[in-house]
C-alpha atoms as a PDB file:
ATOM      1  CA  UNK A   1       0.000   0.000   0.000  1.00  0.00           C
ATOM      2  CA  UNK A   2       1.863   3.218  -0.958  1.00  0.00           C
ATOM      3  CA  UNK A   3       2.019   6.489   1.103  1.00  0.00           C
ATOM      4  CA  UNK A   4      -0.769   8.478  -0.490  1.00  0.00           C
ATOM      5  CA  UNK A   5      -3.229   5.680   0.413  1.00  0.00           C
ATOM      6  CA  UNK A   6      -2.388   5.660   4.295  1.00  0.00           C
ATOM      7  CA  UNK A   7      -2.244   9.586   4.361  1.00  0.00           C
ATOM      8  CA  UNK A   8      -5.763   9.221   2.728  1.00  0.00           C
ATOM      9  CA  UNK A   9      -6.914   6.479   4.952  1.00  0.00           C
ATOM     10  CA  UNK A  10      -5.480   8.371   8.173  1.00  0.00           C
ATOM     11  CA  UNK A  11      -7.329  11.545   7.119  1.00  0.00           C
ATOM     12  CA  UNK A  12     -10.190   9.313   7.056  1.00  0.00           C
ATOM     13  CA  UNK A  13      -9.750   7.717  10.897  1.00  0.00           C
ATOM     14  CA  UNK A  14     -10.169  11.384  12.072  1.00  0.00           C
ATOM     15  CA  UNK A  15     -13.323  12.122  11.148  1.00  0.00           C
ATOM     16  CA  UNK A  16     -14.545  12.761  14.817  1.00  0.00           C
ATOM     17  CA  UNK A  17     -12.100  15.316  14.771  1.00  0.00           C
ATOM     18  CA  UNK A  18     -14.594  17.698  15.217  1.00  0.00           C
ATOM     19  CA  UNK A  19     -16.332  15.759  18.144  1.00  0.00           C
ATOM     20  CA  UNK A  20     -15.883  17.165  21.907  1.00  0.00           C
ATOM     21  CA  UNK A  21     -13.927  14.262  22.810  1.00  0.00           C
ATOM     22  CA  UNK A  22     -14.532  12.086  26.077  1.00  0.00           C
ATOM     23  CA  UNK A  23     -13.339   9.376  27.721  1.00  0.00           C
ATOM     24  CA  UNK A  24     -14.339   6.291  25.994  1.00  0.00           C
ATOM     25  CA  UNK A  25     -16.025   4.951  29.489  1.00  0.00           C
ATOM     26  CA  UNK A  26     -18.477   8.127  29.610  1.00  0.00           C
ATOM     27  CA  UNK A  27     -19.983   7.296  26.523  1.00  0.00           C
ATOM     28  CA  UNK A  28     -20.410   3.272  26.327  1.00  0.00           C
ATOM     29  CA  UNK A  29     -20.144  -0.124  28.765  1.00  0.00           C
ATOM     30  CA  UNK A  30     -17.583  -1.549  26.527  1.00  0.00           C
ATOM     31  CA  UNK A  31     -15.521  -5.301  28.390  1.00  0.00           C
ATOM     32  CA  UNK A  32     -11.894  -5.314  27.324  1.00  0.00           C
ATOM     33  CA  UNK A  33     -10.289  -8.966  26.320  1.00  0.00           C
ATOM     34  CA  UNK A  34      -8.729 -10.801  29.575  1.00  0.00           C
ATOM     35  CA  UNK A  35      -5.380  -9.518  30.132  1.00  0.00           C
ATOM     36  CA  UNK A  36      -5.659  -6.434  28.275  1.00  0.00           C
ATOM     37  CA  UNK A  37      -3.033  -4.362  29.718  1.00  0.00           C
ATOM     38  CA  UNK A  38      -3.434  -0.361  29.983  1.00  0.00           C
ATOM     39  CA  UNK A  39      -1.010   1.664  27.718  1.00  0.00           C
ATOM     40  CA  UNK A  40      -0.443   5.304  29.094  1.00  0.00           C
ATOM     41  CA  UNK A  41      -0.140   8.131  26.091  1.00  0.00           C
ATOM     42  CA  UNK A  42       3.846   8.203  26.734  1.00  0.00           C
ATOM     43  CA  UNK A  43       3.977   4.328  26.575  1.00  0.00           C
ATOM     44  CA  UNK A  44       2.115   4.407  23.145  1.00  0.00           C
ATOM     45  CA  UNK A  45       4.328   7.059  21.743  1.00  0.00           C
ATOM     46  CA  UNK A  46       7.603   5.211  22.437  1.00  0.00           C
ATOM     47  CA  UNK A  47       5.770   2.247  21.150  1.00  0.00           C
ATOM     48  CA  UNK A  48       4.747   3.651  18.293  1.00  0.00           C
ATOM     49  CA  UNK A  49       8.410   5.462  17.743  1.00  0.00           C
ATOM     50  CA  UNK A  50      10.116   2.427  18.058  1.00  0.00           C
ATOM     51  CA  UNK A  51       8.832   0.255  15.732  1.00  0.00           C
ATOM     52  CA  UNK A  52       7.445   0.511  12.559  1.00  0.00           C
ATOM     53  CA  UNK A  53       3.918  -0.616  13.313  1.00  0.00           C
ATOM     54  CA  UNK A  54       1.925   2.691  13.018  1.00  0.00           C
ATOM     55  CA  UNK A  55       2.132   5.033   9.716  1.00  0.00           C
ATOM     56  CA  UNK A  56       2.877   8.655  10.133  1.00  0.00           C
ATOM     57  CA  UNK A  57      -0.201   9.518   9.508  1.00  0.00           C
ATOM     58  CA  UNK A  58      -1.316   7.873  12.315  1.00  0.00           C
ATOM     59  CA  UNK A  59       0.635   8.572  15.197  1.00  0.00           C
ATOM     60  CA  UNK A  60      -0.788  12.216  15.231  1.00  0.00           C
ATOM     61  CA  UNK A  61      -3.695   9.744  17.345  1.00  0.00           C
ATOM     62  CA  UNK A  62      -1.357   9.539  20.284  1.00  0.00           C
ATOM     63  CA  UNK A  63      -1.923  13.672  20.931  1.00  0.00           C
ATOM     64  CA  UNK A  64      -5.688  12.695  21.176  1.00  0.00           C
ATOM     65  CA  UNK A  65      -7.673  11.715  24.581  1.00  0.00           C
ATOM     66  CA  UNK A  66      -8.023   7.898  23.380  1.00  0.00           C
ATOM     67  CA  UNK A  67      -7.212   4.838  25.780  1.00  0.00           C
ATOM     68  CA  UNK A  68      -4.324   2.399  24.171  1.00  0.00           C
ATOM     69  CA  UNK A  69      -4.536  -1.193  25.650  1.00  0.00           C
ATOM     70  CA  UNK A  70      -1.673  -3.948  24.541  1.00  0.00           C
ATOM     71  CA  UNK A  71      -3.421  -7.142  24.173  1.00  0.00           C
ATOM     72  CA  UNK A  72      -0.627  -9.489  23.986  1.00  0.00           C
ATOM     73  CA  UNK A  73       0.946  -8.913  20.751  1.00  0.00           C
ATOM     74  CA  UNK A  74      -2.057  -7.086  19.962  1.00  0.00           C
ATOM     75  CA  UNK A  75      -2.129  -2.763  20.198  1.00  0.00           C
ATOM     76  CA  UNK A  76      -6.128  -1.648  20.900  1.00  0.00           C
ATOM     77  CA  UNK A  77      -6.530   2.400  20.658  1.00  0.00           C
ATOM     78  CA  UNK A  78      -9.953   3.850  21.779  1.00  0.00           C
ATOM     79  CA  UNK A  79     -11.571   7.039  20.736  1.00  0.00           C
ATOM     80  CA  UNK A  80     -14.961   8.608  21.870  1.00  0.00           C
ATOM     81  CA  UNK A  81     -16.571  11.778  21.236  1.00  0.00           C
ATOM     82  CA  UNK A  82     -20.008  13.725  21.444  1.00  0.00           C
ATOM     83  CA  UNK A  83     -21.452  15.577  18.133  1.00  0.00           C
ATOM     84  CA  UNK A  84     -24.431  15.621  15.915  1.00  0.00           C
ATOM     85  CA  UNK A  85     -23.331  13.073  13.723  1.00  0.00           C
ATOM     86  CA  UNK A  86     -24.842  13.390  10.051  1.00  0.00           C
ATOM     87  CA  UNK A  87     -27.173  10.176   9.669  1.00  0.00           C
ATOM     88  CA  UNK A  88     -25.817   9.021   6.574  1.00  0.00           C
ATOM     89  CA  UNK A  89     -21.847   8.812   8.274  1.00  0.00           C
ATOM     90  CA  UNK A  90     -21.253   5.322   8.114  1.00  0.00           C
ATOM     91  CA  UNK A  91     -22.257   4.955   4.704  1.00  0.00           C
ATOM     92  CA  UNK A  92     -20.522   7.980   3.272  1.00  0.00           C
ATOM     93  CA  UNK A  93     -17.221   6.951   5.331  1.00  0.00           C
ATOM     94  CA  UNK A  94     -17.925   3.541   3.825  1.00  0.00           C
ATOM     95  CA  UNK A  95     -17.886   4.769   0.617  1.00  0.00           C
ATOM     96  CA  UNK A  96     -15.146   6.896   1.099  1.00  0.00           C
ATOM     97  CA  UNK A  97     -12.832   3.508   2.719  1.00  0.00           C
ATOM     98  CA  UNK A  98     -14.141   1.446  -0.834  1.00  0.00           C
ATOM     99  CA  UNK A  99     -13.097   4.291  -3.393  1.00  0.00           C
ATOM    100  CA  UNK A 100     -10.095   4.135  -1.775  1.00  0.00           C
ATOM    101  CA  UNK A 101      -9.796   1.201  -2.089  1.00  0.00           C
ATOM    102  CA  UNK A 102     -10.277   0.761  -5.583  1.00  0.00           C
ATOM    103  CA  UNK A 103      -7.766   3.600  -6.456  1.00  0.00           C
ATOM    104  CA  UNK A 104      -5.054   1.804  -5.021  1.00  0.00           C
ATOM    105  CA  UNK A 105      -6.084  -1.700  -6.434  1.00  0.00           C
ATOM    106  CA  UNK A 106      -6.125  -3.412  -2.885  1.00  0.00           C
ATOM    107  CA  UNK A 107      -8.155  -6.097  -3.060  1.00  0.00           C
ATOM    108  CA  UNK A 108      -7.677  -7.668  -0.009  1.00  0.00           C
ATOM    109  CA  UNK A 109      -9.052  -4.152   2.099  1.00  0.00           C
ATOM    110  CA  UNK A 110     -12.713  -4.654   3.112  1.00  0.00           C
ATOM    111  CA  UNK A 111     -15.130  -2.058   4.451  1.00  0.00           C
ATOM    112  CA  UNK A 112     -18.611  -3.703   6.099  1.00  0.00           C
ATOM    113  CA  UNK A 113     -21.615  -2.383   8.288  1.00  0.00           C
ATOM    114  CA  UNK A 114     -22.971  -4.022  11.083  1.00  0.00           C
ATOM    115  CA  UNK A 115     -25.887  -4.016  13.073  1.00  0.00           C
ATOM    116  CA  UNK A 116     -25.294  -4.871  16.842  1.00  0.00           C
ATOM    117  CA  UNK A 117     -26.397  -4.264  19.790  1.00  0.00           C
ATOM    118  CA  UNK A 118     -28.087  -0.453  20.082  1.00  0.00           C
ATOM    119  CA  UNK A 119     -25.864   0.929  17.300  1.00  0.00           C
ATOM    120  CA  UNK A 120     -24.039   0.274  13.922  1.00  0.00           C
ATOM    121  CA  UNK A 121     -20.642  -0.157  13.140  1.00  0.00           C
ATOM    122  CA  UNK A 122     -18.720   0.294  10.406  1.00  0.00           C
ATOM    123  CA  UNK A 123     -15.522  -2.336  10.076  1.00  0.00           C
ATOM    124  CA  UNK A 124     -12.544  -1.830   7.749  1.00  0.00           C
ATOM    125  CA  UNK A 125      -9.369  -3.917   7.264  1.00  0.00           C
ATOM    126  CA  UNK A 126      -6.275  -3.102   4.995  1.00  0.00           C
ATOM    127  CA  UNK A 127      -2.633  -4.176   5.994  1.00  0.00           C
ATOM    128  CA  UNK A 128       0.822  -2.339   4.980  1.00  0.00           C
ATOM    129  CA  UNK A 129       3.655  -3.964   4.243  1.00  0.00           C
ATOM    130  CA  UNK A 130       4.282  -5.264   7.429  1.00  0.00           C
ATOM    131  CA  UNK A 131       1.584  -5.147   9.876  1.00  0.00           C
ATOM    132  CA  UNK A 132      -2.716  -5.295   9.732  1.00  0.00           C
ATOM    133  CA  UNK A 133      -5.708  -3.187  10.720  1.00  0.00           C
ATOM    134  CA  UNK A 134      -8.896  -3.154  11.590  1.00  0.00           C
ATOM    135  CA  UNK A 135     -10.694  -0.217  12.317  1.00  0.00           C
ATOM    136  CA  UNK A 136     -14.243   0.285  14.051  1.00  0.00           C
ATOM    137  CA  UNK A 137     -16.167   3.076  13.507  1.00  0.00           C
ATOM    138  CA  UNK A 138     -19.181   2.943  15.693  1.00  0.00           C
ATOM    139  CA  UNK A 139     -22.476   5.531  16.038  1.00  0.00           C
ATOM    140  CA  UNK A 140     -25.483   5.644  18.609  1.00  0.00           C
ATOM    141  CA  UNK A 141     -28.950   5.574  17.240  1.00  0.00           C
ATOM    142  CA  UNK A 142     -29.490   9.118  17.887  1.00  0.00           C
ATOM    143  CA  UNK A 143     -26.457  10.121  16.206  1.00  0.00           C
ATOM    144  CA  UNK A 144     -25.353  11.958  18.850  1.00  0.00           C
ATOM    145  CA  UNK A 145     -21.633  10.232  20.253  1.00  0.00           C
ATOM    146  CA  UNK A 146     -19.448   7.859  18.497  1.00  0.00           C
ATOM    147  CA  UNK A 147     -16.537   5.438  19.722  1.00  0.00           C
ATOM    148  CA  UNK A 148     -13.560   4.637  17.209  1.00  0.00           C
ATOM    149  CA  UNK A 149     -11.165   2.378  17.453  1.00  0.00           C
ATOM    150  CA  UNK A 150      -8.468   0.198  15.722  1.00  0.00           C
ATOM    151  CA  UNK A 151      -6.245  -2.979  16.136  1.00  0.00           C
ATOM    152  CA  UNK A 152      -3.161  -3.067  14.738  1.00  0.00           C
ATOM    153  CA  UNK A 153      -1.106  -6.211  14.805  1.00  0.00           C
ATOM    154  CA  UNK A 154       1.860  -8.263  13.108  1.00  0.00           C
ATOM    155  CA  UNK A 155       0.413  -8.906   9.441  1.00  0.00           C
ATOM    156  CA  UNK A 156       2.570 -12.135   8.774  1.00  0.00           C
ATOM    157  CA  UNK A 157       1.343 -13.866  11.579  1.00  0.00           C
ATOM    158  CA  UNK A 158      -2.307 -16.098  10.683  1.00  0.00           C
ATOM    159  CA  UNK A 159      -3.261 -16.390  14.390  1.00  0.00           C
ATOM    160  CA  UNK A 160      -2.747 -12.401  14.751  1.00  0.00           C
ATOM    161  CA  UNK A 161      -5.042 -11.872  12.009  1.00  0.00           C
ATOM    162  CA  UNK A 162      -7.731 -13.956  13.747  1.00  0.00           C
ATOM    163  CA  UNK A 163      -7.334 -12.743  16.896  1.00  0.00           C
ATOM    164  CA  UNK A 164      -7.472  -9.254  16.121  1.00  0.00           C
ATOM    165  CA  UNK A 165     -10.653  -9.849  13.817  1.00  0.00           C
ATOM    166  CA  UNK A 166     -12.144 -11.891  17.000  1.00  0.00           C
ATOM    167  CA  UNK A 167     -11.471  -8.820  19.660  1.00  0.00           C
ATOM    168  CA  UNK A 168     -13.102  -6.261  17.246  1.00  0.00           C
ATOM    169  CA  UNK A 169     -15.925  -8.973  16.805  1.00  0.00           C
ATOM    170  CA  UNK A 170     -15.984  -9.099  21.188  1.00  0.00           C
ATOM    171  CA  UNK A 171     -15.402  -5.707  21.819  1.00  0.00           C
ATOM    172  CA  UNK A 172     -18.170  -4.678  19.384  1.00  0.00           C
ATOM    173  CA  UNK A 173     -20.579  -7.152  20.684  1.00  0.00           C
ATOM    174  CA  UNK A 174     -19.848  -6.371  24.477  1.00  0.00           C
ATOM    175  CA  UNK A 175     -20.246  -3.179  24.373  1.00  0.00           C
ATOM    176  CA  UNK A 176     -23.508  -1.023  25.028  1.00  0.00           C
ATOM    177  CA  UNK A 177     -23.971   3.157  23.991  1.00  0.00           C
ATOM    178  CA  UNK A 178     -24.893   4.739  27.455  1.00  0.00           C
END
């Protein structure tokens, strides 16, 4: 995946940016995965530094008020927010993930709504040369607060992939708009 598609595709994780952001716990019940361990913002920054597991683009996350969690080789980042949220946001940023997409000719990148719970989410996967993501973008039924997230993990590894697709699956399914 070249550079112009993660700038475009880290442009695209910040669309909350307008949000009033909270702590993730204010706005949803949400269980965390058995021995998820609690990253502080300085941890995640020398994490982040240190290896080559988060684009550029993305690191600009770490000056944010999300909650990172390490989930054994696993990296979990958390972002909430409050806003009137347009009703049609999923879809749009669904669109938006799949043109993408197509531009750069990845066809292993996928971009899927859900139903759960009390809300929808909205689930997209694309890896780099080296390591995977999933992203969740999630909305209450009012439209009123949101809670993003993503997983990042070690691409070449099989059992990564299908752990990190499971926790999204568990985290999404645990957790409960307030």
């Amino acid at each position: 995946m070249n550079k112009v598609a993660l700038v475009i595709i880290g442009l695209l994780t910040y669309v909350f940016a307008s949000a009033q952001t909270k702590p993730v716990r204010h706005i949803v019940d949400i269980h965390l995965p058995s021995g998820a361990k609690k990253l502080s913002n300085e941890q995640m920054r020398t994490m982040a530094n240190s290896t080559k597991k988060f684009p550029e683009d993305l690191k600009t996350d770490l000056n944010s008020t999300g909650e990172y969690y390490q989930i054994d080789s696993l990296t979990l980042a958390l972002y909430g927010g409050s806003v009137n949220i347009k009703t049609n946001y999923l879809d749009d940023s669904k669109k938006n993930f799949e043109d993408t997409f197509k531009k750069i000719n990845c066809s292993t990148c996928t971009a899927e709504i859900q139903k759960l719970n009390n809300y929808n989410a909205l689930i997209v996967f694309f890896d780099t040369r080296d390591f995977g993501y999933y992203f969740f973008y999630t909305v209450n039924n009012d439209n009123s607060a949101l809670v993003n997230g993503n997983i990042t993990y070690d691409k070449f590894s099989i059992s990564n992939k299908k752990r990190a697709l499971k926790t999204v699956q568990d985290l999404l399914n645990g957790m409960t708009f307030k």
